[in-house]
N, C-alpha and C. Protein backbone atom coordinates (compact mmCIF):
# COMPACT_ATOMS: atom_id res chain seq x y z
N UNK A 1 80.67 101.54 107.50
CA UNK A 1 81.35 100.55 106.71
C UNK A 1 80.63 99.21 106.82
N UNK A 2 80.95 98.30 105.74
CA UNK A 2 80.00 96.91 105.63
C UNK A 2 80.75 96.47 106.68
N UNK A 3 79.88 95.10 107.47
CA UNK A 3 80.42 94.24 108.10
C UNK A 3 81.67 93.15 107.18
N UNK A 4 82.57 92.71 108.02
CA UNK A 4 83.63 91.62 107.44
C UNK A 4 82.84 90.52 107.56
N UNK A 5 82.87 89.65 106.40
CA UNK A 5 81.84 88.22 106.05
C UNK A 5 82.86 87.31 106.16
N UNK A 6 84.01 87.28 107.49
CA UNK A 6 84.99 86.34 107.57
C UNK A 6 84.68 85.55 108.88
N UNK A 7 82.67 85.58 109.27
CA UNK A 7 82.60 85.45 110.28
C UNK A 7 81.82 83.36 109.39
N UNK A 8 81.86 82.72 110.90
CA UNK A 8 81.34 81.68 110.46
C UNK A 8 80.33 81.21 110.47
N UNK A 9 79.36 82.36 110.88
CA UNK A 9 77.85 81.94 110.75
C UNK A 9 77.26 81.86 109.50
N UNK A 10 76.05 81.48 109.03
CA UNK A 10 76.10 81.86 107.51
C UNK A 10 74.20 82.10 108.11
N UNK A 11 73.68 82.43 107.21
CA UNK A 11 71.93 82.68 107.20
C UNK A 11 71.25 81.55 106.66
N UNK A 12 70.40 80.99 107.27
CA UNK A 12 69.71 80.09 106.95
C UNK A 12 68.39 80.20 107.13
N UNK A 13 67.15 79.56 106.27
CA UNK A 13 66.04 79.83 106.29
C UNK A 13 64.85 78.53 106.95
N UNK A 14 64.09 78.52 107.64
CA UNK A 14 63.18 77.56 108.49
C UNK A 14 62.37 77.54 107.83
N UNK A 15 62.00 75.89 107.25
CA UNK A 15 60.92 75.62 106.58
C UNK A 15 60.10 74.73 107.73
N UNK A 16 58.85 75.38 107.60
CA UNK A 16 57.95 74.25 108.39
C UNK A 16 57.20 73.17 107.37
N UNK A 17 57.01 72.03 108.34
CA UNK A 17 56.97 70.67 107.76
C UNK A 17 55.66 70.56 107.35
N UNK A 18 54.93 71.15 108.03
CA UNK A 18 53.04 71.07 108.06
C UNK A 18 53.09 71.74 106.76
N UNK A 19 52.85 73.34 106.52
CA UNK A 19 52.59 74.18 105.51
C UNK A 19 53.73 73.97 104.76
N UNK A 20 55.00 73.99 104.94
CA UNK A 20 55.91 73.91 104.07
C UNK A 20 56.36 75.60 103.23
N UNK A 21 55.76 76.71 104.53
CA UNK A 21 56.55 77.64 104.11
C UNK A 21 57.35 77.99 104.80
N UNK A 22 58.34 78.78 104.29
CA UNK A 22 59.41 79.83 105.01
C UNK A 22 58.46 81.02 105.91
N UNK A 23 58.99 80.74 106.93
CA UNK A 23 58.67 81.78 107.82
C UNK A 23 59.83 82.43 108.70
N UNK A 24 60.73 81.70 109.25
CA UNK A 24 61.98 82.05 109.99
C UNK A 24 63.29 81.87 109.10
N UNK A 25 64.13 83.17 109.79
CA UNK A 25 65.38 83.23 109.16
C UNK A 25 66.08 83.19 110.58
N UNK A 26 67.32 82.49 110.62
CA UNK A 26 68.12 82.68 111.67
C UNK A 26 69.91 82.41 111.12
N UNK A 27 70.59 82.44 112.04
CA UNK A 27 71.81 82.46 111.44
C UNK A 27 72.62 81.17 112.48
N UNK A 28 73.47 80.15 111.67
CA UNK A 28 73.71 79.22 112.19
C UNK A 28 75.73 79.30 112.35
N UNK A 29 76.54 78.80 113.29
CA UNK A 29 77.21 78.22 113.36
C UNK A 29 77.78 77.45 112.25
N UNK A 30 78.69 76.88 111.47
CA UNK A 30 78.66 76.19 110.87
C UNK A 30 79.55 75.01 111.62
N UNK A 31 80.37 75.60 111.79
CA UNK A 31 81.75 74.84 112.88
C UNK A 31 81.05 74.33 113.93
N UNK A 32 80.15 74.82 115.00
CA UNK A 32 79.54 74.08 115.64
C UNK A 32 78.46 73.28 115.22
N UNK A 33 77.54 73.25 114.68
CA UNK A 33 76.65 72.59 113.95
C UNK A 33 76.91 72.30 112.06
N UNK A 34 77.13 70.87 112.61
CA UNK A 34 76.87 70.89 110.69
C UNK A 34 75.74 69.84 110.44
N UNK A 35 75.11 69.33 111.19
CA UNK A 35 73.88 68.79 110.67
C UNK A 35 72.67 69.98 110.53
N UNK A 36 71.82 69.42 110.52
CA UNK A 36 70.52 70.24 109.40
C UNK A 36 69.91 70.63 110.88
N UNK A 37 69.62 72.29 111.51
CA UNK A 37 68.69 72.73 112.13
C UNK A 37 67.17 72.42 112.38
N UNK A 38 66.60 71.34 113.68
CA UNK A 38 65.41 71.36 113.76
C UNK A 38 65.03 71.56 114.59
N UNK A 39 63.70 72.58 114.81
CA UNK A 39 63.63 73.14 115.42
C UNK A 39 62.25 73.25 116.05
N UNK A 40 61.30 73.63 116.92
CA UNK A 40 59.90 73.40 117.13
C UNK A 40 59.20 74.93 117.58
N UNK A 41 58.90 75.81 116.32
CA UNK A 41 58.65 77.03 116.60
C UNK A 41 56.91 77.09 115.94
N UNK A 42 56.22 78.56 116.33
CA UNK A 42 55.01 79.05 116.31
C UNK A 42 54.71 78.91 114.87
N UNK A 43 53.66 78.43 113.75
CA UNK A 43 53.37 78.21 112.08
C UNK A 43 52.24 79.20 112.15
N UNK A 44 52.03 80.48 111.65
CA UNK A 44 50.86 81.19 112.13
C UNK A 44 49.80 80.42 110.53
N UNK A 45 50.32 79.97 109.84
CA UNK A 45 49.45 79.65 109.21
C UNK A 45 48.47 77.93 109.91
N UNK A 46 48.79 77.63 110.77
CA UNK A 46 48.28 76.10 111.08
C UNK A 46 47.99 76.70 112.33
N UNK A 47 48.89 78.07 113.12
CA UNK A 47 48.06 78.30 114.12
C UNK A 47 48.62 77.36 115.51
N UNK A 48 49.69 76.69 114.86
CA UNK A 48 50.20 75.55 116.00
C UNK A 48 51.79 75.90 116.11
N UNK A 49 51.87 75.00 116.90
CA UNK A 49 53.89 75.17 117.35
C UNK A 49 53.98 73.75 116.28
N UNK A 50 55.19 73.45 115.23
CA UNK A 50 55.00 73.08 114.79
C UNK A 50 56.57 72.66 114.05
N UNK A 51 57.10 71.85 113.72
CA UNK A 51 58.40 71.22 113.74
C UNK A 51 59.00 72.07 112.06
N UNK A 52 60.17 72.73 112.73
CA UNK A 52 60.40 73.74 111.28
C UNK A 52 62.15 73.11 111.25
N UNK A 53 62.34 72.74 109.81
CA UNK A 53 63.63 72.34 109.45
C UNK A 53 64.40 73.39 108.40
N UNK A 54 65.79 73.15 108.68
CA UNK A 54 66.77 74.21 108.23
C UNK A 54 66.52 74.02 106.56
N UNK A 55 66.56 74.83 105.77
CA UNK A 55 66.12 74.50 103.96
C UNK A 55 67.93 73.87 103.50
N UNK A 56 67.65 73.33 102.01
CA UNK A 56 69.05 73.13 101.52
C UNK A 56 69.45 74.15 100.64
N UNK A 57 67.76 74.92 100.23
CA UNK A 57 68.11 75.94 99.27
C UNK A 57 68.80 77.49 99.40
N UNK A 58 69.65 77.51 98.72
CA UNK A 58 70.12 78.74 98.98
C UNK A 58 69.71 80.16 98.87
N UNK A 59 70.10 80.88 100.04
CA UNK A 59 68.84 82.05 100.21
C UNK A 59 69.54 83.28 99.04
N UNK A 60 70.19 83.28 98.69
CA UNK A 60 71.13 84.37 98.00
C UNK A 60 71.88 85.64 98.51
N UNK A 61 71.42 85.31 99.78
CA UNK A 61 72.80 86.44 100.70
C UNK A 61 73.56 85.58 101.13
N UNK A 62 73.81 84.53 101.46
CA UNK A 62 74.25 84.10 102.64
C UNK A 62 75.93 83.25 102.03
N UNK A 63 75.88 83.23 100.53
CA UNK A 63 76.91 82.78 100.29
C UNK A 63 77.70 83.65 98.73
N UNK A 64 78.87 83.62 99.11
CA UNK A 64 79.45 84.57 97.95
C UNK A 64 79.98 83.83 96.65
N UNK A 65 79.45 83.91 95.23
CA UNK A 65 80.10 83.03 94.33
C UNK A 65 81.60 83.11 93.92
N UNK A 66 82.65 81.95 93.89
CA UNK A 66 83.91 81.96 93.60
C UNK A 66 83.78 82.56 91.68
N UNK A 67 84.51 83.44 91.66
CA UNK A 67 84.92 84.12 90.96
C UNK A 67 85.80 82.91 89.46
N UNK A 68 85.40 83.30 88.56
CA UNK A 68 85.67 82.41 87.32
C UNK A 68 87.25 82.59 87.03
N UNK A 69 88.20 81.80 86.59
CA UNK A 69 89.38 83.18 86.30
C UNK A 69 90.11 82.61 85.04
């Protein structure tokens, strides 16, 4: 059976600041954290550890659209 999505984490995606791609997905708290995830993880494209911030864009799993009625 699917998991219940009545949990309060939601999925969020890590953009690094150098290259500016997505490389990490992790799943955040919302209730405990509501400012923006930053974080200082491995960029294999720069080859460095390298300062990766939470995106604003939405990944398309992570949130369900309200229904029209």
């Amino acid at each position: 059976m699917a998991k219940s999505s009545k949990s309060k984490r939601k999925l969020v995606g890590l953009v690094s600041k150098a290259s500016g791609h997505r490389t990490y997905y992790t799943k955040k708290n919302t209730m405990n954290t509501s400012d923006k995830l930053v974080l200082k993880k491995y960029d294999p494209l720069t080859r460095k550890h390298e300062v990766y911030e939470e995106t604003k864009k939405n990944l398309g799993r992570n949130e369900v659209k309200a229904r029209k009625s």
